[in-house]
Protein backbone atom coordinates (compact mmCIF):
# COMPACT_ATOMS: atom_id res chain seq x y z
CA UNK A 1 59.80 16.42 -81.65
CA UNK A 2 62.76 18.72 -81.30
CA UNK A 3 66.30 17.46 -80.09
CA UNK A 4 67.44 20.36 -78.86
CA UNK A 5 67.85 19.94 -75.21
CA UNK A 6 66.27 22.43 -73.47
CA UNK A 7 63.36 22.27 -75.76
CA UNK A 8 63.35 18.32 -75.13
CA UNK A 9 63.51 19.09 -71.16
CA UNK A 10 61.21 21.74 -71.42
CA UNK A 11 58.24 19.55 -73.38
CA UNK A 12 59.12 16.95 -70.99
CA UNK A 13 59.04 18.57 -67.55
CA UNK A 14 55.49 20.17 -69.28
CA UNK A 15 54.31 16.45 -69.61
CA UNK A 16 54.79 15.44 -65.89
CA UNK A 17 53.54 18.88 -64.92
CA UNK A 18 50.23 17.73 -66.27
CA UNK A 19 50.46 14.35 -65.07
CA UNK A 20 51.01 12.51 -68.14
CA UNK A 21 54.22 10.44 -67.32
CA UNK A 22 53.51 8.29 -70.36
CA UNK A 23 53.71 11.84 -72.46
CA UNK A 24 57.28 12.17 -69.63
CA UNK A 25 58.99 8.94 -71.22
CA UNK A 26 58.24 10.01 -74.99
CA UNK A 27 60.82 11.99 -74.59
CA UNK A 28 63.32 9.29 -73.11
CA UNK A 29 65.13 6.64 -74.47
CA UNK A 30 64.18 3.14 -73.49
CA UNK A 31 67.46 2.50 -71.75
CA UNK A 32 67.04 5.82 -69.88
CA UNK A 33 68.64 5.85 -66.17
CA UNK A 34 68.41 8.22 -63.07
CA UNK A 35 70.91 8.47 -60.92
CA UNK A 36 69.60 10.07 -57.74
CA UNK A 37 73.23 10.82 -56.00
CA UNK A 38 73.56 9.62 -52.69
CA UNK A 39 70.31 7.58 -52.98
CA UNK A 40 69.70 5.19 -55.89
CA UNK A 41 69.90 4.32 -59.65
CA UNK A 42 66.36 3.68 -61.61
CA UNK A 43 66.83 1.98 -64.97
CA UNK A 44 64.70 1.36 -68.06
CA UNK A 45 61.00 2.93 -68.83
CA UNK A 46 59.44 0.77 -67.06
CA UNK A 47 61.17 1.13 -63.49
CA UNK A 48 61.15 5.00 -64.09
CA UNK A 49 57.04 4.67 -64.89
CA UNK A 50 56.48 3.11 -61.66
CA UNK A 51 58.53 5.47 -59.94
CA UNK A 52 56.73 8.72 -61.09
CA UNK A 53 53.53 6.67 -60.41
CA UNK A 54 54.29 6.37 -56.92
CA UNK A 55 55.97 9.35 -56.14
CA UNK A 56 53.93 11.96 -58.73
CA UNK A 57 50.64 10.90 -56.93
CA UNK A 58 49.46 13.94 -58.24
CA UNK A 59 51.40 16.35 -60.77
CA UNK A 60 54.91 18.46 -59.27
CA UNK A 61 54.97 21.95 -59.54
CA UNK A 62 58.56 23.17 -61.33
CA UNK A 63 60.17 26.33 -60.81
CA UNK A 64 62.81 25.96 -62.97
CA UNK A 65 65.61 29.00 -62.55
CA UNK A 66 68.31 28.32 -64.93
CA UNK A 67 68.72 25.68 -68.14
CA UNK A 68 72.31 25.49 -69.32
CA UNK A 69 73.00 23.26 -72.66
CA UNK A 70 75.29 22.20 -75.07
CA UNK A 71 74.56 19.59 -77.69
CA UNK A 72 73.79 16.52 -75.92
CA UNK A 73 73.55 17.50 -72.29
CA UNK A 74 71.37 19.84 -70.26
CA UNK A 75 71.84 21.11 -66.70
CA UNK A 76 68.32 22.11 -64.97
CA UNK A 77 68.23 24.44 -61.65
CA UNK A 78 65.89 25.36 -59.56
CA UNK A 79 62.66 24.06 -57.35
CA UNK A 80 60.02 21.01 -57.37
CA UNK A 81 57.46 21.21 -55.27
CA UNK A 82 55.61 17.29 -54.77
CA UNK A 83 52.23 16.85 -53.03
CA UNK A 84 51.55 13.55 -51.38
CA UNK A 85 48.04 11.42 -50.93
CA UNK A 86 47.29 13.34 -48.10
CA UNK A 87 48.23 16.75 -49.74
CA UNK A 88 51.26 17.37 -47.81
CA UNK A 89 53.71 19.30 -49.60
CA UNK A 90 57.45 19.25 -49.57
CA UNK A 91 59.29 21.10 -51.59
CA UNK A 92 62.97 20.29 -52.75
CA UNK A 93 66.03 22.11 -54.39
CA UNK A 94 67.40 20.68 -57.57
CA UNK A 95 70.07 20.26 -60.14
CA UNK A 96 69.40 17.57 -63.02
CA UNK A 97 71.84 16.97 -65.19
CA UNK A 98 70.97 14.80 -68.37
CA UNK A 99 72.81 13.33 -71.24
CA UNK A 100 70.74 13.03 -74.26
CA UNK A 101 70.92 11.03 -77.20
CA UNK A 102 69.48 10.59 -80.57
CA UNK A 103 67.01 13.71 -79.01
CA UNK A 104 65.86 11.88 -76.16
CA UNK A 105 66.38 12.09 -72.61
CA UNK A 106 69.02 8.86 -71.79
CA UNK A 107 70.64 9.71 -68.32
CA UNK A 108 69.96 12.08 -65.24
CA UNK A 109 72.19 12.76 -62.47
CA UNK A 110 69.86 14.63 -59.93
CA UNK A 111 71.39 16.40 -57.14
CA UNK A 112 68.15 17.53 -54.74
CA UNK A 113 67.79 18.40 -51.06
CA UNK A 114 64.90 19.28 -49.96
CA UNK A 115 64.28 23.08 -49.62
CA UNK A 116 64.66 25.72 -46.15
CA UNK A 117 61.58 25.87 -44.70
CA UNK A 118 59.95 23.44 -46.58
């Protein structure tokens, strides 16, 4: 598994793109924690799991525009597109920012509105 960050982001984002949030937290740390600002804190594997089960119903689609990285931290920009049950689609603007450590994915600070016209 690689530690740079985008390449860690990258295999990651491919994981939930195919639905396979279990292939998702490989690339975390067990302590991992999203912030989603102006919303709510998930922490641990196990709370983010259950999120991406519920919201992920079936895999987002991920436009991602721009990746900027140093050596721990990556900043992701662009578009994620979630379908529901009922195949609705809603389709939000984004900027993840994530702290990694030891190669894995530890913290997220996700900025995301949801898109014009969406």
């Amino acid at each position: 598994m690689s530690s740079d960050p985008k390449s860690v982001l990258a295999a990651a984002n491919e994981a939930v793109s195919r639905g396979d949030h279990g292939g998702f937290l490989a690339h975390c740390t067990d302590d991992v924690v999203w912030h989603f600002i102006g919303d709510r804190t998930i922490e641990g594997k196990p709370a983010v799991r259950a999120y991406m089960d519920e919201t992920y119903i079936q895999p987002p689609e991920f436009d991602v525009e721009l990746m900027i990285a140093d050596a721990d931290h990556v900043v992701a920009i662009g578009r994620i597109t979630l379908i529901d049950a009922d195949g609705k689609r809603s389709t939000f603007d984004y900027s993840d920012a994530w702290r990694l450590r030891d190669g894995k994915l530890a913290e997220l600070r996700a900025f995301v509105v949801e898109a014009d016209g969406a």
